[in-house]
Protein backbone atom coordinates (compact mmCIF):
# COMPACT_ATOMS: atom_id res chain seq x y z
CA UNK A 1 -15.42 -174.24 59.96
CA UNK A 2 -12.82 -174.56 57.00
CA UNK A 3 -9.85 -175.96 57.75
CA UNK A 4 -5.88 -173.94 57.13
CA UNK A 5 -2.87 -175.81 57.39
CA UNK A 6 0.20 -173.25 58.17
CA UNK A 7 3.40 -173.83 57.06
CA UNK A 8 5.18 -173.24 60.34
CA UNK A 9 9.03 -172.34 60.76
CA UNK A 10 9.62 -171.85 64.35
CA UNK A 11 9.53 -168.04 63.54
CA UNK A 12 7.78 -165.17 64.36
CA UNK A 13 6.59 -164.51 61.01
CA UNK A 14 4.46 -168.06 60.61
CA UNK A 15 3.87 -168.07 64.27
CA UNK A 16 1.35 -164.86 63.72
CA UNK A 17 0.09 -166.76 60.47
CA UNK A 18 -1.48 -169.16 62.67
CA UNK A 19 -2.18 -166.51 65.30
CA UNK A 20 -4.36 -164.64 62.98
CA UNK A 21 -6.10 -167.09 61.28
CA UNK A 22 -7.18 -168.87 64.58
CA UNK A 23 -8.44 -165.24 65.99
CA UNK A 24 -10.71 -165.24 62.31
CA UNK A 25 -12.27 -168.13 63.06
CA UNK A 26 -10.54 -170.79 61.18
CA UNK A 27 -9.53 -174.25 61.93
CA UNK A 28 -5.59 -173.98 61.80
CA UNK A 29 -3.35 -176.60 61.90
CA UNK A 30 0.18 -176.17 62.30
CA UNK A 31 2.61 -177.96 60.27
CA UNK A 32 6.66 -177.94 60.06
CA UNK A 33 8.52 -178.85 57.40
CA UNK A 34 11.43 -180.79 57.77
CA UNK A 35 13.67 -180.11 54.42
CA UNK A 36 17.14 -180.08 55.84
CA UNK A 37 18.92 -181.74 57.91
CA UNK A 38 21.59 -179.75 59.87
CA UNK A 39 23.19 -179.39 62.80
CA UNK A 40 24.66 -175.87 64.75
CA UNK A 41 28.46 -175.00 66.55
CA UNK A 42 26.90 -176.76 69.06
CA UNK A 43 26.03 -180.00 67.64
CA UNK A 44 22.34 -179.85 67.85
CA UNK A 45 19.92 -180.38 65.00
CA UNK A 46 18.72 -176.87 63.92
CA UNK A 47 15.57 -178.58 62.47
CA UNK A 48 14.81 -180.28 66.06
CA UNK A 49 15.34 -176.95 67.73
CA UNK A 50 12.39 -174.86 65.46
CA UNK A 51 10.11 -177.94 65.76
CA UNK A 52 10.43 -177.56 69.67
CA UNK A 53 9.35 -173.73 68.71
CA UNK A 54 6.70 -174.76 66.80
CA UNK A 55 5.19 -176.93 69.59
CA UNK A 56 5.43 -174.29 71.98
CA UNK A 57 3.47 -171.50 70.00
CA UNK A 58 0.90 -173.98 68.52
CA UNK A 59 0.10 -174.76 72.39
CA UNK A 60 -0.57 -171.50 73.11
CA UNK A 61 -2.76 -171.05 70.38
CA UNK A 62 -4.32 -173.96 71.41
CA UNK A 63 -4.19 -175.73 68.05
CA UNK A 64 -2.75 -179.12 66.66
CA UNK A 65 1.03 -179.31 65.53
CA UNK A 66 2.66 -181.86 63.03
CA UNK A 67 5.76 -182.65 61.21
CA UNK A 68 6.20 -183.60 57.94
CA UNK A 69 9.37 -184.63 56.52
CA UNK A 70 10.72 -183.32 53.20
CA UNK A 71 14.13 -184.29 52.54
CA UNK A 72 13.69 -186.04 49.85
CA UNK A 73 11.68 -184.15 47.82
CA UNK A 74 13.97 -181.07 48.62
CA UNK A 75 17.22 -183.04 48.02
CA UNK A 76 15.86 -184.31 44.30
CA UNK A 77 13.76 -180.92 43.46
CA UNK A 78 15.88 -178.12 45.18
CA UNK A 79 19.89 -179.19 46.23
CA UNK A 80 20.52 -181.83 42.94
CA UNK A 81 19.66 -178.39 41.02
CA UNK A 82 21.15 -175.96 43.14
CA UNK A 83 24.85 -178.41 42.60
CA UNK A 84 24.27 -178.67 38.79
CA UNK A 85 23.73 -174.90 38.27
CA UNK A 86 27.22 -174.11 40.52
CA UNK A 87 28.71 -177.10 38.26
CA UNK A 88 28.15 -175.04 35.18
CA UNK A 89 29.09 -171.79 36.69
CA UNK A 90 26.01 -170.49 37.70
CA UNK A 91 24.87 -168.57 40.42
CA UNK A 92 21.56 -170.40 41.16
CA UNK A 93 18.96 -168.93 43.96
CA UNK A 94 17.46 -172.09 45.99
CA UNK A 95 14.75 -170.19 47.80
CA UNK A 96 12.84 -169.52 44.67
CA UNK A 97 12.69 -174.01 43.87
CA UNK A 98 11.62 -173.98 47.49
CA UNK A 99 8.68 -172.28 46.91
CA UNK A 100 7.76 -173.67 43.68
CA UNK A 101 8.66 -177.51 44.15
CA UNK A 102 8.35 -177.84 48.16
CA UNK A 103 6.00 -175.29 50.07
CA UNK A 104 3.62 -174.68 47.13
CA UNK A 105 3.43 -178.37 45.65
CA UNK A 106 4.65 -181.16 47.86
CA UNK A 107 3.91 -178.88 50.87
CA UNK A 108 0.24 -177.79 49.10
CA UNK A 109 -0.39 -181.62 48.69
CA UNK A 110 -0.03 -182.74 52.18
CA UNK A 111 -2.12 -180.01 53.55
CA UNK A 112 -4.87 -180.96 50.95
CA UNK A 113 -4.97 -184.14 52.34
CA UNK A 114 -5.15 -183.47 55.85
CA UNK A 115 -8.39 -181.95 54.70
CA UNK A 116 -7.62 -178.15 54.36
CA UNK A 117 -9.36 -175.83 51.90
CA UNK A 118 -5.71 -173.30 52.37
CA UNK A 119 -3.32 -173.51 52.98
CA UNK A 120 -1.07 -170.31 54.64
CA UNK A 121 2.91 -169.14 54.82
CA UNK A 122 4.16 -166.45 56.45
CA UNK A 123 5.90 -164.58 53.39
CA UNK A 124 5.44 -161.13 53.36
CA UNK A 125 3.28 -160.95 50.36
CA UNK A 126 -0.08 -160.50 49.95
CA UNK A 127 -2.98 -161.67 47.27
CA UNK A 128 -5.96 -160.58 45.44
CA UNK A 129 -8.84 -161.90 43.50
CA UNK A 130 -9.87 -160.13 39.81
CA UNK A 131 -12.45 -161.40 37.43
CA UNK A 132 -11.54 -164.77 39.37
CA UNK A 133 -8.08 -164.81 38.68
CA UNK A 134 -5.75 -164.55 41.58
CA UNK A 135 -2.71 -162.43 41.87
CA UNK A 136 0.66 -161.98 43.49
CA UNK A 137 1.28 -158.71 45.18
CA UNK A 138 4.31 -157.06 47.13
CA UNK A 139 4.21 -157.30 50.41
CA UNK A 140 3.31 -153.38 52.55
CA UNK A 141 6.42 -153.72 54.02
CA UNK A 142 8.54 -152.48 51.42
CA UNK A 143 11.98 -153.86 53.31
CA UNK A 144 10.30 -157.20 53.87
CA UNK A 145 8.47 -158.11 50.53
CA UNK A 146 8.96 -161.79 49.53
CA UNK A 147 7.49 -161.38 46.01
CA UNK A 148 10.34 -162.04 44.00
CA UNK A 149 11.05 -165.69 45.98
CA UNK A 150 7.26 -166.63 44.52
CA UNK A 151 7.35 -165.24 41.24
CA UNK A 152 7.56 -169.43 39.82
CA UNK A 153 3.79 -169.90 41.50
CA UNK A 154 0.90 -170.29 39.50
CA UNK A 155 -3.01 -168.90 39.55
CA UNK A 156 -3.93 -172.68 41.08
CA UNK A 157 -1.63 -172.44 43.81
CA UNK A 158 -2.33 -168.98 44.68
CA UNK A 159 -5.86 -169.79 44.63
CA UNK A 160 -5.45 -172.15 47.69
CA UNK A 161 -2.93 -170.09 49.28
CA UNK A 162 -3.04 -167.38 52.37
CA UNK A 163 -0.78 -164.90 53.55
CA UNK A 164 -1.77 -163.48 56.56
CA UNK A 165 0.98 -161.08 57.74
CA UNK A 166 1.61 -159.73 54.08
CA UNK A 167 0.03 -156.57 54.95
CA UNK A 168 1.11 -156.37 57.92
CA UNK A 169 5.25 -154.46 58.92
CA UNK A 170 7.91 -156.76 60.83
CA UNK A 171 7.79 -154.64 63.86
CA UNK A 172 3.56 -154.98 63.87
CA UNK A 173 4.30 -158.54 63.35
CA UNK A 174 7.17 -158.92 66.28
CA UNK A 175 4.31 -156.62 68.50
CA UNK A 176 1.15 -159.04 67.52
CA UNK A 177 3.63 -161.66 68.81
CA UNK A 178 4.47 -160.12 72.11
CA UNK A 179 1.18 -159.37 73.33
CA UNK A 180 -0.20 -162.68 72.63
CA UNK A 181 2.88 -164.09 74.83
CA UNK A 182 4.17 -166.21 71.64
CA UNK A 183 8.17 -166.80 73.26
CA UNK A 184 9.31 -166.09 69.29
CA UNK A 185 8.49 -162.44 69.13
CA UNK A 186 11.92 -161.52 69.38
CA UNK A 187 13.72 -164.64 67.85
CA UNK A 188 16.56 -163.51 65.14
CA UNK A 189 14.95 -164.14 61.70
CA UNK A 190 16.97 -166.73 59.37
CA UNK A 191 19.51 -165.66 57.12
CA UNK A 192 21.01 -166.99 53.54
CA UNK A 193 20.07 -169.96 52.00
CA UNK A 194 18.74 -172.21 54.43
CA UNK A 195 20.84 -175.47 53.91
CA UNK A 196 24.03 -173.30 54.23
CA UNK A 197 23.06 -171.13 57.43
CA UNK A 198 25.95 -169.12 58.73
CA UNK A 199 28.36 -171.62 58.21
CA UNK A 200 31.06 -170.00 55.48
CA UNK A 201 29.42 -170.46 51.70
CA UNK A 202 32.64 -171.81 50.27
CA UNK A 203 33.96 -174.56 52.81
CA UNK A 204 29.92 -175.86 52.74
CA UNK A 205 30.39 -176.16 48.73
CA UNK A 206 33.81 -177.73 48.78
CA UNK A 207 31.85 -180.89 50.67
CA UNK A 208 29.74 -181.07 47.14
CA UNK A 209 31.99 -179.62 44.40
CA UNK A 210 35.62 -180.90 43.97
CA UNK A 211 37.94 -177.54 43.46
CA UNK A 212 39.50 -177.19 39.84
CA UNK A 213 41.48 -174.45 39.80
CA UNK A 214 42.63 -172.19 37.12
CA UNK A 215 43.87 -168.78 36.12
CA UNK A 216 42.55 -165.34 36.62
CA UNK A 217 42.93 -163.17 33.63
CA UNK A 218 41.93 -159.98 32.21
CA UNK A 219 40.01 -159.31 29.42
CA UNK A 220 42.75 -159.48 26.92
CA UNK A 221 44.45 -162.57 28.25
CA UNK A 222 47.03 -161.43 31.19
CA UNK A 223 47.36 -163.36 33.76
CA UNK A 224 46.88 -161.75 37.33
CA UNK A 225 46.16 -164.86 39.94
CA UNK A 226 44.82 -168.17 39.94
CA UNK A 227 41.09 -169.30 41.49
CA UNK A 228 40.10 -172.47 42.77
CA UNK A 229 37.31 -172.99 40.69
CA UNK A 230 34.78 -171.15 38.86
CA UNK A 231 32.03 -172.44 40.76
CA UNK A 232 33.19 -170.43 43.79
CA UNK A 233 32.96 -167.07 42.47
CA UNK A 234 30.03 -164.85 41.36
CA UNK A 235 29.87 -161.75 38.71
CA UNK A 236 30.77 -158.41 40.50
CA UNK A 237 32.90 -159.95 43.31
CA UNK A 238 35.27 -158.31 44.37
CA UNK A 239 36.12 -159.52 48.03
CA UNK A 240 38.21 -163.23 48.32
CA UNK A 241 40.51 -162.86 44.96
CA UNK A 242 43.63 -162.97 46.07
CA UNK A 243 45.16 -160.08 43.74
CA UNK A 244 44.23 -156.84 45.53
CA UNK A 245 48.12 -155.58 45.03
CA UNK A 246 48.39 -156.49 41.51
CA UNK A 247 47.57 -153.56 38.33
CA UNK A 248 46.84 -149.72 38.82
CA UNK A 249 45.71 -150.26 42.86
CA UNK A 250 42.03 -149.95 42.10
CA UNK A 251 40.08 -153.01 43.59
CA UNK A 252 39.67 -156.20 41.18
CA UNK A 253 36.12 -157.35 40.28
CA UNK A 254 34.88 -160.58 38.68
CA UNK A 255 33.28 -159.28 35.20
CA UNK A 256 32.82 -163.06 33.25
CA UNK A 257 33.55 -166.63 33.35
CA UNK A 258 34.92 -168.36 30.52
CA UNK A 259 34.22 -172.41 31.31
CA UNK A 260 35.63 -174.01 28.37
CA UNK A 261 39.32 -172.67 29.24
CA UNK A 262 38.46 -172.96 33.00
CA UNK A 263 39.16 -168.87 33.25
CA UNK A 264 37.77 -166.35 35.59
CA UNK A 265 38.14 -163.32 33.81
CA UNK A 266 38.77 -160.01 35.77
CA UNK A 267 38.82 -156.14 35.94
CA UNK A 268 40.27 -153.40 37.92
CA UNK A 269 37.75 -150.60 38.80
CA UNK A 270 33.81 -150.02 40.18
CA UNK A 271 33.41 -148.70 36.31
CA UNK A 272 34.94 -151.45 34.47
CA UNK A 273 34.14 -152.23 31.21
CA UNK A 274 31.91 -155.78 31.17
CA UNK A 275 30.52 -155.26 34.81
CA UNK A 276 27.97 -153.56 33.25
CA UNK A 277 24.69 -154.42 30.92
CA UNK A 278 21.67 -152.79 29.02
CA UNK A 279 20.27 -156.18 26.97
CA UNK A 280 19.39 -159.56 29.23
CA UNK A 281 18.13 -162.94 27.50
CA UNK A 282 16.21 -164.65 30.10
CA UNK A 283 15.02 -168.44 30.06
CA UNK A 284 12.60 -170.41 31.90
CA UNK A 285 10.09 -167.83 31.64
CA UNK A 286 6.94 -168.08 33.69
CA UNK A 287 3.49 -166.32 33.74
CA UNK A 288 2.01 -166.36 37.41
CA UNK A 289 -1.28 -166.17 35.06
CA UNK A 290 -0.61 -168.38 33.00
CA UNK A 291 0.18 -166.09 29.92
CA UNK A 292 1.97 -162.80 28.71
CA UNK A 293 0.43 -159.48 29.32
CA UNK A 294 1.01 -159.18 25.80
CA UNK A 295 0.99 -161.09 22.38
CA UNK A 296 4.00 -162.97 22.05
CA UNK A 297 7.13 -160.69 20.14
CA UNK A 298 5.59 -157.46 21.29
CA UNK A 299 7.24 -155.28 23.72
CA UNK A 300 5.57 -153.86 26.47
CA UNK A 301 6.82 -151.57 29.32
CA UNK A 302 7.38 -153.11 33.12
CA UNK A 303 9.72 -153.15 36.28
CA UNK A 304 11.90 -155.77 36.70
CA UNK A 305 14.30 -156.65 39.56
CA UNK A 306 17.70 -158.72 38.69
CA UNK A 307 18.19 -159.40 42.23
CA UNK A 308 16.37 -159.25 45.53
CA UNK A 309 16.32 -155.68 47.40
CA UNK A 310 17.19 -154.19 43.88
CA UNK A 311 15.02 -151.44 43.52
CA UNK A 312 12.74 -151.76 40.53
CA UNK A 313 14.22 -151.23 37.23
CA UNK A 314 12.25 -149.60 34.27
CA UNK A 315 12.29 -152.08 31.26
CA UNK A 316 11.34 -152.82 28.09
CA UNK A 317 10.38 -156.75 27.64
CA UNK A 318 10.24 -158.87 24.48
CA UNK A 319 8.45 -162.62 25.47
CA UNK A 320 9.06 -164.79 22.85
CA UNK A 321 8.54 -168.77 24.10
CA UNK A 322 10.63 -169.95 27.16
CA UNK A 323 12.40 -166.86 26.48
CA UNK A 324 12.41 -163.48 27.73
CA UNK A 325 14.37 -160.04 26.21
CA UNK A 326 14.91 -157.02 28.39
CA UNK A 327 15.78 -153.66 27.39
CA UNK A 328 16.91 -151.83 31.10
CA UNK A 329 16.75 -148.12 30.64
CA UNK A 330 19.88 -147.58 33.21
CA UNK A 331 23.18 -149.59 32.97
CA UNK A 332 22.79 -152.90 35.27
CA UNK A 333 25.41 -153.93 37.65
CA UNK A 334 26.27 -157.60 37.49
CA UNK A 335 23.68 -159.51 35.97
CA UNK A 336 24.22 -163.28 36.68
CA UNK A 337 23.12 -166.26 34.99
CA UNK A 338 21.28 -168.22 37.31
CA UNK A 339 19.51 -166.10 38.89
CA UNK A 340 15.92 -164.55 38.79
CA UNK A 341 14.53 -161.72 36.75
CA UNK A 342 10.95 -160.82 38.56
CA UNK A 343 8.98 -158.75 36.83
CA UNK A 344 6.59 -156.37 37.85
CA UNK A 345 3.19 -153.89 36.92
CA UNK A 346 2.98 -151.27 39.62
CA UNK A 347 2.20 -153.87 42.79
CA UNK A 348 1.39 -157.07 40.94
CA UNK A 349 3.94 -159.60 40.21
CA UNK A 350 3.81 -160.57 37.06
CA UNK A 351 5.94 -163.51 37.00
CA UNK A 352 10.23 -163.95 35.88
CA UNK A 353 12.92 -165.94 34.47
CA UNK A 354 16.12 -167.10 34.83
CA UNK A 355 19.05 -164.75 33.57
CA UNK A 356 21.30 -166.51 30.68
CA UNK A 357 23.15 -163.76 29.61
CA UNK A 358 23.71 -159.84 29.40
CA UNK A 359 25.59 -157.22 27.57
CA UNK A 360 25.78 -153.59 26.57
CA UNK A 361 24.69 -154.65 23.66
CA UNK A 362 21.88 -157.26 21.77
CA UNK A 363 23.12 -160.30 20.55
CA UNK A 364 22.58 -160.56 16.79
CA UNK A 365 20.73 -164.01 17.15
CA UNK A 366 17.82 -162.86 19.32
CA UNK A 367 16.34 -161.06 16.36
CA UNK A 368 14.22 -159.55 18.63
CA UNK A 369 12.88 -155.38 17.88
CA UNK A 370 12.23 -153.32 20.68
């Protein structure tokens, strides 16, 4: 009987992982990761509350439960980056490190050696085998597809990896979990990033980042307000500036930030000028397979997504290194360095990059022909 460890949250969505593979016949251990340590309004550990969880489904299921304790790892691999990409005025996305340095390496490791062959998640995703090469797909549930937090995995994790529920909808998941008398079925699914919670984004940061304030100014140098530092504000945000009755009425939007001079540079209007992009530079590129689709320089045609829940975007992509150059065909909203560009062939993910920069227009330096 092969053994699966499960990567178990205290949610529904892991809790039928385990479900599922223990109906197929597999020897399923459940595991919880411990990454964070935080506490609610309340003053209970959040952490102590879904290991309780975890306990009670893996009883019912009538297999072993564990804890594992990550802090470390996720305070050295995940947070140190997540602070040093705010630092420099980034708009990092955690979630996406998770995967890659704590569920699908450090994570991956400890269930090897508690003698799995898989190990399984509950992400809405699912996987495939071709010519022996495995593949990331999107999840069927089109509302629920976690493919763009995993786009940083490679063929050798995938290859050990299961994803039980990634074929499966939410509400067929929350009904699975109700008939087999699992007392998450109906628990609230987490929200944000998962050291932060609910608890307001900018008072968590200001325990981290010390504020340095500075001006607000438009593109040509007025000056409309003052911020309290750049790492507190993100491109195309418009709620929490402070100048709503200054200018022409329209609403004010965060178009750029200018670090050197400590400057967050603002627009009036849903249309502004530098809100919008057609060219993206991209770094940190990776191939879930290991390469391009395509000989290095060449262009080739794809989807990409410059956020999560973005619908897909038609592109043109340029690989060249560490590097990736996008061509969108429609005018992109807010592109922010920091954060991921997944790519995409129909419903394979192909892999991503980070975001560096964007504008209407290519910068003369990429030299790159599309």
């Amino acid at each position: 009987m092969e053994r699966v460890v499960v990567g178990m949250s205290g949610g529904v969505d892991s809790s039928v992982a385990a479900l599922l593979l223990k109906e197929q016949g597999y020897d399923v251990v459940g595991v919880f990761m411990k990454n964070w340590d935080e506490q609610d309004e309340g003053g209970e550990c959040t952490a102590a509350q879904d290991w309780r969880d975890v306990q009670r489904v893996c009883g019912i299921l009538g297999i072993p439960s564990y804890g594992v304790n990550f802090e470390k790892e996720y305070r050295e691999r995940v947070f140190d980056q997540f602070l040093w990409e705010y630092e420099r005025g980034r708009t990092p996305n955690p979630d996406v490190l998770c995967n890659r340095e704590i569920k699908f390496k450090a994570f991956l490791d400890f269930s090897m050696k508690l003698g799995a062959v898989r190990m399984a998640t509950g992400h809405f995703v699912r996987s495939r085998c071709a010519e022996g090469h495995p593949m990331l797909l999107r999840g069927s549930d089109p509302d629920k597809d976690q493919s763009y937090f995993l786009h940083m995995l490679k063929e050798a994790q995938l290859a050990k990896a299961l994803f039980p529920v990634g074929s499966m909808t939410k509400n067929q998941v929350r009904e699975l979990a109700g008939k087999a008398g699992l007392p998450v079925s109906q628990k609230r699914d987490s929200t944000g990033i998962c050291f932060i919670g609910e608890r307001n984004f900018r008072q968590f940061l200001r325990g981290f980042l010390p504020l340095q304030p500075g001006e607000m100014q438009t593109r040509d140098g007025k000056k409309v307000g003052e911020h309290i530092g750049l790492a507190y504000y993100t491109l195309g945000q418009r709620r929490g500036l402070g100048i709503g009755g200054a200018g022409d009425g329209r609403r004010w939007y965060v178009i750029a930030k200018d670090l050197k001079r400590n400057v967050l540079v603002v627009a009036q209007g849903k249309d502004c000028p530098g809100l919008y992009s057609r060219y993206v530079r991209a770094a940190q590129l990776t191939w879930i397979a290991g390469t391009a689709p395509v000989p290095e320089g060449e262009p080739f045609r794809c989807a990409a997504k410059f956020r999560y829940r973005q619908a897909d975007q038609p592109v043109c992509a340029v690989p060249r290194g560490q590097a990736l150059y996008l061509r969108a065909d429609e005018l992109q909203r807010a592109v922010t360095p920091g954060q991921s560009v997944v790519l995409y062939q129909g419903e394979i993910c192909l892999g991503g990059a980070v975001a560096e920069e964007a504008g209407m227009e290519p910068m003369e330096e990429w030299s790159v022909g599309f």
